[in-house]
Structure formats: C-alpha cells, structure tokens
N, C-alpha and C. Protein backbone atom coordinates (compact mmCIF):
# COMPACT_ATOMS: atom_id res chain seq x y z
N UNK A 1 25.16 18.21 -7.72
CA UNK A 1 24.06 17.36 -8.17
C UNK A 1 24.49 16.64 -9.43
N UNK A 2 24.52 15.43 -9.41
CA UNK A 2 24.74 15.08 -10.26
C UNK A 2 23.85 14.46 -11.60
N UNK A 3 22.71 15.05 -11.60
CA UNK A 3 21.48 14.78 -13.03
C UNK A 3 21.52 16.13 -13.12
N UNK A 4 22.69 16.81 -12.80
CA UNK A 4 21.61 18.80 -12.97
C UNK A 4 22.62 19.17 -14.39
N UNK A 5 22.45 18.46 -14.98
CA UNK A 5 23.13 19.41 -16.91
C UNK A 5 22.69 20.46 -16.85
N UNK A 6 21.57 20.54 -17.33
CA UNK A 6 21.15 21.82 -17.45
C UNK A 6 19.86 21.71 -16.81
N UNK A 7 19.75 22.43 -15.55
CA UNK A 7 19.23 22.40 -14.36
C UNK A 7 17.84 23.81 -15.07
N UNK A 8 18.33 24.86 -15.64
CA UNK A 8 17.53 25.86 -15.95
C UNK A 8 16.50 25.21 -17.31
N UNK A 9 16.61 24.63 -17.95
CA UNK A 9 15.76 23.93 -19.03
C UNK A 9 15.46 22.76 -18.86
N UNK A 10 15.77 22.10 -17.59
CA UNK A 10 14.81 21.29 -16.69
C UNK A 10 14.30 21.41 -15.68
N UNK A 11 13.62 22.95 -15.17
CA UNK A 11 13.29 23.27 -14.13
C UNK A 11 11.83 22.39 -13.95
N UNK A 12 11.14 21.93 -15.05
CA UNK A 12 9.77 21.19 -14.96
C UNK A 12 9.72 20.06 -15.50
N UNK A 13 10.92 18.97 -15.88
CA UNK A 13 11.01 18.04 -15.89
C UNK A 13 11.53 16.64 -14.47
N UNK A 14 10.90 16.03 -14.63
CA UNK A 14 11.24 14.66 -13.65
C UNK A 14 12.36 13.75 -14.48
N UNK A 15 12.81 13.39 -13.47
CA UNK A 15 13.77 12.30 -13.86
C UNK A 15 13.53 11.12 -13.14
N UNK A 16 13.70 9.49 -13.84
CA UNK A 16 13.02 8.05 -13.50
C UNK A 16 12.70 7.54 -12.29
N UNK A 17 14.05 8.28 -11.15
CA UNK A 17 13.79 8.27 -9.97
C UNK A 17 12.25 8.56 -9.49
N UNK A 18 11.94 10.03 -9.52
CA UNK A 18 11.09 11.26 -9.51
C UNK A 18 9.83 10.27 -10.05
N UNK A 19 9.53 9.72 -11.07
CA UNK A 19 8.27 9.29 -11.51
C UNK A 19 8.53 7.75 -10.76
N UNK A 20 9.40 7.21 -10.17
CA UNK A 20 9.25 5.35 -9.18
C UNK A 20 8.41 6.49 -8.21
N UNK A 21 8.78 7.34 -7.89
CA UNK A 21 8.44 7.75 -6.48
C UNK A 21 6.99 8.27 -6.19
N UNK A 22 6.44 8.89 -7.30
CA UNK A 22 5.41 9.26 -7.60
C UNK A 22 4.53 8.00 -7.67
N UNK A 23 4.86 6.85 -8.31
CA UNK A 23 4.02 5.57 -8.78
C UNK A 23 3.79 5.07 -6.95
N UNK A 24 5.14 4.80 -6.38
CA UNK A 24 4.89 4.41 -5.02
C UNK A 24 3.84 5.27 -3.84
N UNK A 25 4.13 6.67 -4.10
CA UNK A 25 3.42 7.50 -3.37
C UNK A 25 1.96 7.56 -3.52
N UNK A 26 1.68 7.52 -4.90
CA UNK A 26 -0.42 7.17 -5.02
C UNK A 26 -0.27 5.67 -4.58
N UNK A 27 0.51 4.54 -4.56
CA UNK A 27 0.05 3.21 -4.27
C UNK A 27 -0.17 3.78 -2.89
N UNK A 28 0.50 4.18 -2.12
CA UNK A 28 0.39 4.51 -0.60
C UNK A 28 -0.61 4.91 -0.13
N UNK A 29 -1.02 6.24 -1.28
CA UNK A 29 -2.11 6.91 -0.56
C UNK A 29 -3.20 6.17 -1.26
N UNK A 30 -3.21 5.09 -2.13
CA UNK A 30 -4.38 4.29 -2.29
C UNK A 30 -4.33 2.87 -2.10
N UNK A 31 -3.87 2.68 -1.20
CA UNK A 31 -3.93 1.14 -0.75
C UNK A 31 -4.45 -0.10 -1.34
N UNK A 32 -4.18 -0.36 -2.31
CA UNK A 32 -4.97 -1.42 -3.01
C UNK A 32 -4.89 -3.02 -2.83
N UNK A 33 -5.34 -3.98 -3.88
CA UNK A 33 -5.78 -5.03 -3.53
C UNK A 33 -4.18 -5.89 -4.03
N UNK A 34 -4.60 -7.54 -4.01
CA UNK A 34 -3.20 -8.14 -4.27
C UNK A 34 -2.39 -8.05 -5.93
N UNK A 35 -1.36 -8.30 -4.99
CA UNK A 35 -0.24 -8.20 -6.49
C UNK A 35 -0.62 -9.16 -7.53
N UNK A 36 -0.71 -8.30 -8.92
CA UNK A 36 -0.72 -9.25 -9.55
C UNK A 36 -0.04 -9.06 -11.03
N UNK A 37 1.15 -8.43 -10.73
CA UNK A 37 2.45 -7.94 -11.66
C UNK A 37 3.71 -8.05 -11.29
N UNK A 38 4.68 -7.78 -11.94
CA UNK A 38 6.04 -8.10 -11.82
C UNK A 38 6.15 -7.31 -10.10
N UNK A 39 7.59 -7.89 -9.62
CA UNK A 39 8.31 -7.79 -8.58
C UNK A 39 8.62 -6.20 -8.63
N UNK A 40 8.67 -5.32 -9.14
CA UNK A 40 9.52 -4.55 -9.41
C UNK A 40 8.93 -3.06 -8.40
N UNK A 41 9.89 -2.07 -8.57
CA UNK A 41 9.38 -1.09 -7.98
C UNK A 41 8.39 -0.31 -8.05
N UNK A 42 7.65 -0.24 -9.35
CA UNK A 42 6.32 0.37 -9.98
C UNK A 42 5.30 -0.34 -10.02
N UNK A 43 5.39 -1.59 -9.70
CA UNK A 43 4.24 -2.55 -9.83
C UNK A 43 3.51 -1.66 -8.96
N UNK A 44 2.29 -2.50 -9.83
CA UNK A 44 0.56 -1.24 -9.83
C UNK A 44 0.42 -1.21 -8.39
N UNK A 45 0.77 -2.25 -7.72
CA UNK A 45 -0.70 -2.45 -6.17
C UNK A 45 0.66 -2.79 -5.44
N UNK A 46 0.49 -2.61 -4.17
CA UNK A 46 1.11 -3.22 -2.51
C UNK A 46 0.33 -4.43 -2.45
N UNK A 47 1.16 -5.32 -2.00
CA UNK A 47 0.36 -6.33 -1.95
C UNK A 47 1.52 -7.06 -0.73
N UNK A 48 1.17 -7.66 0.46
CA UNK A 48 2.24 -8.63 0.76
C UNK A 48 1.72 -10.41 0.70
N UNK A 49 1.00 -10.69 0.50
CA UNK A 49 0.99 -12.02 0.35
C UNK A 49 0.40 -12.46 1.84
N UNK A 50 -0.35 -11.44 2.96
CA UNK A 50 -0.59 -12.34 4.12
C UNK A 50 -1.99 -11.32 4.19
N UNK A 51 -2.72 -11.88 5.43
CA UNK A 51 -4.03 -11.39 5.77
C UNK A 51 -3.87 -9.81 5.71
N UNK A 52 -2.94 -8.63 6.38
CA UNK A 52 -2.18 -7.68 6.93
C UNK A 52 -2.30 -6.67 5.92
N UNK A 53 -2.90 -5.51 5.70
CA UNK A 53 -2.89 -4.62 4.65
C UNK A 53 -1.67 -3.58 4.65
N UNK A 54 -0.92 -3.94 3.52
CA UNK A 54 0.30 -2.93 3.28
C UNK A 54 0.00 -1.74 3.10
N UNK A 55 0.60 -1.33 3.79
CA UNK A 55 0.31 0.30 3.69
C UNK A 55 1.83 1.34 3.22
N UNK A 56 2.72 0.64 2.84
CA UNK A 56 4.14 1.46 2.70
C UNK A 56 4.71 0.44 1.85
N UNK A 57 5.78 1.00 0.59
CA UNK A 57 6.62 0.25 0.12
C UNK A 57 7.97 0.78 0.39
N UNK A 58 8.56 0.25 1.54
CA UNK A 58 9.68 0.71 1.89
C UNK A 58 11.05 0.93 0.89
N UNK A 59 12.07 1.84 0.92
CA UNK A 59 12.86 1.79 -0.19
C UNK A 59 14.62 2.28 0.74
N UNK A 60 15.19 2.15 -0.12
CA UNK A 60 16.57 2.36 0.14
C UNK A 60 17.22 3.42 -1.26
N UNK A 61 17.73 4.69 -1.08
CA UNK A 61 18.14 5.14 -1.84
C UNK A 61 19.90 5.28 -2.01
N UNK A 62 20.27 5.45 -3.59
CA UNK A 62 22.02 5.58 -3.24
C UNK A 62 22.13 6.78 -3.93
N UNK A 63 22.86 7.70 -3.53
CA UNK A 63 22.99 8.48 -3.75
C UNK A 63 24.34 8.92 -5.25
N UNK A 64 24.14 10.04 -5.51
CA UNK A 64 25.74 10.06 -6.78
C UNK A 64 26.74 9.90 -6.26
N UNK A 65 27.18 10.58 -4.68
CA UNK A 65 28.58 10.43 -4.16
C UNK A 65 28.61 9.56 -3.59
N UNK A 66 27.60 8.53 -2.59
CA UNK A 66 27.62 7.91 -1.82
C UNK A 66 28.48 6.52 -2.24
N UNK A 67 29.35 6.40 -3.62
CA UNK A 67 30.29 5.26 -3.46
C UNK A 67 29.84 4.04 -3.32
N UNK A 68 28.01 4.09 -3.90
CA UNK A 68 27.57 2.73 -4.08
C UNK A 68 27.06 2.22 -2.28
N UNK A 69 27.29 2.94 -1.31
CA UNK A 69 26.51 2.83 0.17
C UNK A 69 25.14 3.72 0.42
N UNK A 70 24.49 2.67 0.76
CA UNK A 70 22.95 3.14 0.93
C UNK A 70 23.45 4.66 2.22
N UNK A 71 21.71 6.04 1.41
CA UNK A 71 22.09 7.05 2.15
C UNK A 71 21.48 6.78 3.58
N UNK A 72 21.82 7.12 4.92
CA UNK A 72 21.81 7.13 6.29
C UNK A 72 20.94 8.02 6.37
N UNK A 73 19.89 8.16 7.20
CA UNK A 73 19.64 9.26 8.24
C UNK A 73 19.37 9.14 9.54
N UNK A 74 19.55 10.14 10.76
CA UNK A 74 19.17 9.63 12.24
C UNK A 74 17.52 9.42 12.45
N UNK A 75 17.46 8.23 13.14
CA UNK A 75 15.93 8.21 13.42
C UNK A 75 15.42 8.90 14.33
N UNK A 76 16.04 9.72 14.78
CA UNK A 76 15.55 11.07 16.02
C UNK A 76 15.62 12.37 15.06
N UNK A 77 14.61 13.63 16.12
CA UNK A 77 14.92 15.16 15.44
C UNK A 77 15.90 15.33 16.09
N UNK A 78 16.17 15.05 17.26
CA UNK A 78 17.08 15.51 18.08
C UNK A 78 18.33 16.27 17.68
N UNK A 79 18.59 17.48 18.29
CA UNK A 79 19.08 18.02 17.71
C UNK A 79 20.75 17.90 18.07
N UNK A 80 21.15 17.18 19.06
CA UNK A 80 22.30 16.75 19.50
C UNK A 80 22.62 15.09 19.29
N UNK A 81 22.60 15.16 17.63
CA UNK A 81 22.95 13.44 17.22
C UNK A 81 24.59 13.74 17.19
N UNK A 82 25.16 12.78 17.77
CA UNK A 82 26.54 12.58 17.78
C UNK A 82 26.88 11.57 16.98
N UNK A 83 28.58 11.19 16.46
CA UNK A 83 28.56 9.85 16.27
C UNK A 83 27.56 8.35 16.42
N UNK A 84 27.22 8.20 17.38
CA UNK A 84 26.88 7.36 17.93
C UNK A 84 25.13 7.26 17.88
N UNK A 85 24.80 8.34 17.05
CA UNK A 85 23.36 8.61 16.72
C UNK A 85 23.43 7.08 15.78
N UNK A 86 21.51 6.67 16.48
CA UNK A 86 21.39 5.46 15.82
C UNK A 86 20.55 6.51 14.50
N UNK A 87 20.63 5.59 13.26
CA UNK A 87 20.47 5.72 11.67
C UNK A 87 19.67 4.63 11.45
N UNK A 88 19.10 5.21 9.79
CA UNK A 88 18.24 3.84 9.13
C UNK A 88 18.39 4.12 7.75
N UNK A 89 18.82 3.63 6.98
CA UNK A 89 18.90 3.12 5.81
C UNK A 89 17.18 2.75 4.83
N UNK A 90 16.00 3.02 5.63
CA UNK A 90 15.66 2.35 4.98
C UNK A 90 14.13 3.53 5.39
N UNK A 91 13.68 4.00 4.12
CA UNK A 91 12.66 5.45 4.29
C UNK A 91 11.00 4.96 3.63
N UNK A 92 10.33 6.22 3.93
CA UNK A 92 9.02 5.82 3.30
C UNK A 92 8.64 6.98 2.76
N UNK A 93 8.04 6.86 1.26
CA UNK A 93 7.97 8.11 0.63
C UNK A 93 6.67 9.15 1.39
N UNK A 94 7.00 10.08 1.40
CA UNK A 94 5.59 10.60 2.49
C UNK A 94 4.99 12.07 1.66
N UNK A 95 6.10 12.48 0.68
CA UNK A 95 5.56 14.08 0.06
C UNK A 95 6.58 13.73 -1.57
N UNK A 96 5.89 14.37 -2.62
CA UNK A 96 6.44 14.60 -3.48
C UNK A 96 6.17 16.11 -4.31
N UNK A 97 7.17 17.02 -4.05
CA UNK A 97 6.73 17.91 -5.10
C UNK A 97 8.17 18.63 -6.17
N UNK A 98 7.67 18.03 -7.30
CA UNK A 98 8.83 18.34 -8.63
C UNK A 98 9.46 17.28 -7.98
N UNK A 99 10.81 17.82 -7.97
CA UNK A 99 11.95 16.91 -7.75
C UNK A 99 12.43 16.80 -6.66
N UNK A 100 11.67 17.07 -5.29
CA UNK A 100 12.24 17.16 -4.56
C UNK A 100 10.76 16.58 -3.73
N UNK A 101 11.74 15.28 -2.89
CA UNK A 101 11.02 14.06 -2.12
C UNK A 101 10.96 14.25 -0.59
N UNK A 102 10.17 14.28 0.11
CA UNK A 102 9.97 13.86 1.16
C UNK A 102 9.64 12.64 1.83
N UNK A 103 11.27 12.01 2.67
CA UNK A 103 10.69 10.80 3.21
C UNK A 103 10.51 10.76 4.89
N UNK A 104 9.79 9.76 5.20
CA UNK A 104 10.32 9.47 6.34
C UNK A 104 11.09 8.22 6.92
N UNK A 105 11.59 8.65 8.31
CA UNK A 105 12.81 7.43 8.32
C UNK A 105 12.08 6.38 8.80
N UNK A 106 12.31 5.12 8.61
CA UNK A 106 11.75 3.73 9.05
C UNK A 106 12.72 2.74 10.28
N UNK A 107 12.24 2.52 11.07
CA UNK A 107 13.58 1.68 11.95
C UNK A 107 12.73 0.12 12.11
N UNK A 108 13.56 -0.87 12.36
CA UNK A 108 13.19 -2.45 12.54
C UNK A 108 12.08 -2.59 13.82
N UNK A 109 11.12 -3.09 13.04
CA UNK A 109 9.92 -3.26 14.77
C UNK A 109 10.66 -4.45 15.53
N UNK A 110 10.80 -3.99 16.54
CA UNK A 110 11.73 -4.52 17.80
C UNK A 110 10.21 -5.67 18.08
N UNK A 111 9.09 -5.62 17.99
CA UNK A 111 7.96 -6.40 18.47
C UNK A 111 8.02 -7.45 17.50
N UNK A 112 8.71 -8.68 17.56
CA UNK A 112 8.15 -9.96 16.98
C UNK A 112 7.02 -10.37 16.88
N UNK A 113 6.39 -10.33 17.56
CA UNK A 113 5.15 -10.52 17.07
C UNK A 113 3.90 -10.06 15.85
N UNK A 114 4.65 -8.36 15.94
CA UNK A 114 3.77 -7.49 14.92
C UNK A 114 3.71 -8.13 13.60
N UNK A 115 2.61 -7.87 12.80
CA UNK A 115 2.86 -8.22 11.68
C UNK A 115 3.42 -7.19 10.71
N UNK A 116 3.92 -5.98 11.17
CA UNK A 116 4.73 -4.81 10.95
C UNK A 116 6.01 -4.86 10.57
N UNK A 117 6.87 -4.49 9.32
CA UNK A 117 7.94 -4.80 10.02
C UNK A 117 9.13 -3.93 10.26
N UNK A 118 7.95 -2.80 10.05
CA UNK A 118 8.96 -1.09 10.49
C UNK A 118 8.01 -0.65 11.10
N UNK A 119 8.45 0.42 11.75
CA UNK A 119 8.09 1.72 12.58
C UNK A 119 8.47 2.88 11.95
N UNK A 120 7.56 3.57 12.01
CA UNK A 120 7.48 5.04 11.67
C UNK A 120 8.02 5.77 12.87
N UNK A 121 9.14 6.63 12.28
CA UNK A 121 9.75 7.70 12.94
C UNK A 121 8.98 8.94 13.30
N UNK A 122 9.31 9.93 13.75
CA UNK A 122 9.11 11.29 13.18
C UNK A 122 10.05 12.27 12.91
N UNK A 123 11.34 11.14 12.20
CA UNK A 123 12.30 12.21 11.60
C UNK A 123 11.66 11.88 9.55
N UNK A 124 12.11 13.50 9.19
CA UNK A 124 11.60 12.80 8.25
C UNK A 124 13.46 14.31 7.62
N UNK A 125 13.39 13.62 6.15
CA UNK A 125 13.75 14.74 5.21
C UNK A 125 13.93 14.95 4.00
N UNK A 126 14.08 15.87 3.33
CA UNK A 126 14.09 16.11 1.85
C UNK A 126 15.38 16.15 1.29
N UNK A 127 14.84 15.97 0.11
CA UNK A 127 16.26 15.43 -1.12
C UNK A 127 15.89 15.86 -2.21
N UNK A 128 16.38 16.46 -2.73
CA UNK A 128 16.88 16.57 -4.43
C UNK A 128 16.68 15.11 -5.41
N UNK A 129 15.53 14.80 -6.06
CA UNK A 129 16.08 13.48 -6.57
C UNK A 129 16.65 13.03 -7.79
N UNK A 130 17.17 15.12 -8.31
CA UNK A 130 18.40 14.86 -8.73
C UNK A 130 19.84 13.95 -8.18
N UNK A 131 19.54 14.20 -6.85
CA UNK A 131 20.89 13.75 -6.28
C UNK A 131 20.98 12.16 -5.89
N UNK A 132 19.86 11.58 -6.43
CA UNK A 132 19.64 10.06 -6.23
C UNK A 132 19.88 9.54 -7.64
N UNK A 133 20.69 8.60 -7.56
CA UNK A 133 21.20 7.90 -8.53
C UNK A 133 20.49 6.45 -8.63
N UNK A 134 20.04 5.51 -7.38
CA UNK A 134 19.66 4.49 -7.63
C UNK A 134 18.62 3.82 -6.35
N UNK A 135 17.78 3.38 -6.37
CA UNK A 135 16.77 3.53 -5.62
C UNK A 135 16.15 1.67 -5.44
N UNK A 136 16.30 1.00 -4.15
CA UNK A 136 16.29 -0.51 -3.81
C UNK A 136 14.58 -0.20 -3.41
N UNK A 137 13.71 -0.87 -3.78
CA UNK A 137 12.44 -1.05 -2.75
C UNK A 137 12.53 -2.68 -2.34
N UNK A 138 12.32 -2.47 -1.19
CA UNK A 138 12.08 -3.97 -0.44
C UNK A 138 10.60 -4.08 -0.64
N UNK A 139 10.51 -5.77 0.19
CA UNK A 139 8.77 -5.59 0.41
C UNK A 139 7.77 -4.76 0.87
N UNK A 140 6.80 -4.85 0.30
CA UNK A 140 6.03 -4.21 0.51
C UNK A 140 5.45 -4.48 1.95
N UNK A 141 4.61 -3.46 3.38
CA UNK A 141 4.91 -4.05 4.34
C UNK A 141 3.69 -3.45 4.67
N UNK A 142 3.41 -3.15 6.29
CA UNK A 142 2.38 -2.62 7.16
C UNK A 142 3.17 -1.90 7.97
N UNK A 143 3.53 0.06 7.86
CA UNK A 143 4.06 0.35 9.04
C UNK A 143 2.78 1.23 10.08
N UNK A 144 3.28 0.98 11.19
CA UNK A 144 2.41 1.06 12.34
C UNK A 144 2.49 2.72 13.10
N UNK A 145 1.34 3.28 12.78
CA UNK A 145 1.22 4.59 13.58
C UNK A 145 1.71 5.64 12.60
N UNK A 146 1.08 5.31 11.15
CA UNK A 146 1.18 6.71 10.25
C UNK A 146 0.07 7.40 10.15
C-alpha cells in the first residue's frame, strides 16, 4: 500500500481520495438540482446539462503500481474470466466505509438512443483507498437499472 506510513496511527483517518469519494457518494444518494460550481470532482450537485436526471458520477481510478494505467475490472462475476474477459475502466461509487470503497463496474450503453451512457453491472469490488493514488471523474450521467 502505498499511503500506509503508519497504517496503526491512521487506523481512523481518511485520506483526499477517501473524502472525493464520500462527497460523490451523498451526491448519489441525494440526487440534486443543476450545476452551479466548478467542473471538478467534489462539485456540490450532479448535474448534466439535459432534461435526464443524473444519478452517478462516473470515475476512473489509478492506482500506486498501476504505472499511470487506469485500474481494470471484469464486468462479469463469473468465475471463469480468462484473458479474453471483457473489463471496464470506468466504476460507480456504491459503499463507503473508512478507507475502504465499494464500486461497481460500469460498461458503454450499447443503446444509442438511451439517454444513459453506462450500464450497471453486477460485478462490483473493494479497494483499499489507500492503494489509490489518483482518481479521473467523467461526466456526470444517468445509469440505468440501479
């Protein structure tokens, strides 16, 4: 882990990651009205700019080892992912407790038409967010069937 110095005299502290994630996770579970603050990942409200109520601020995390490449996970539970298991890069915060996040995985809505522009999996998993070093949120969106 790479934020764990001293892991025993920060057993009840958060680190910046840990509190974006927390700010995103009440926007989620309180859906609010339009943006009307900076771009950034903590801004107060979801907002996307169309009729369509956002309900997720999708994010991309990098990890300490990951060498600057966004972290992967398979969008199946399945328990026989091979190589060739399709992945997504791109999660939705769904649980937070201390330092350790629960997401779920997000994949591209194949439906052009939706005004959606992910799908909810039902792979989901946890992380250390000690072990997250740097954290992308895209737009804010509408995912379908949470």
């Amino acid at each position: 882990m790479c934020n764990n110095n001293n892991s025993n005299n920060n057993a009840n502290k958060t680190n910046c990651i840990t509190e974006i994630l927390q700010v995103i996770l009440v926007l989620q579970q309180s859906v609010c009205g339009p943006e009307t603050c900076l771009d950034s990942c903590d801004r107060p409200v979801l907002g996307c700019g169309t009729p369509i109520n956002c309900n997720t601020r999708p994010v991309t995390l990098y990890t300490c080892c990951g060498n600057g490449t966004p972290w992967n996970m398979p969008v199946s539970r399945e328990a026989d992912c091979s190589a060739s298991c399709e992945t997504s890069c791109v999660f939705r915060i769904e649980k937070l407790d201390g330092n350790c996040a629960t997401f779920r995985v997000l994949v591209p809505n194949r439906d052009s038409s939706s005004p959606c522009n992910y799908d909810a999996t039902d792979s989901f998993f946890t992380i250390n967010c000690d072990c997250i070093c740097a954290i992308k949120c895209l737009n804010d969106t509408c995912v379908d069937c949470l």
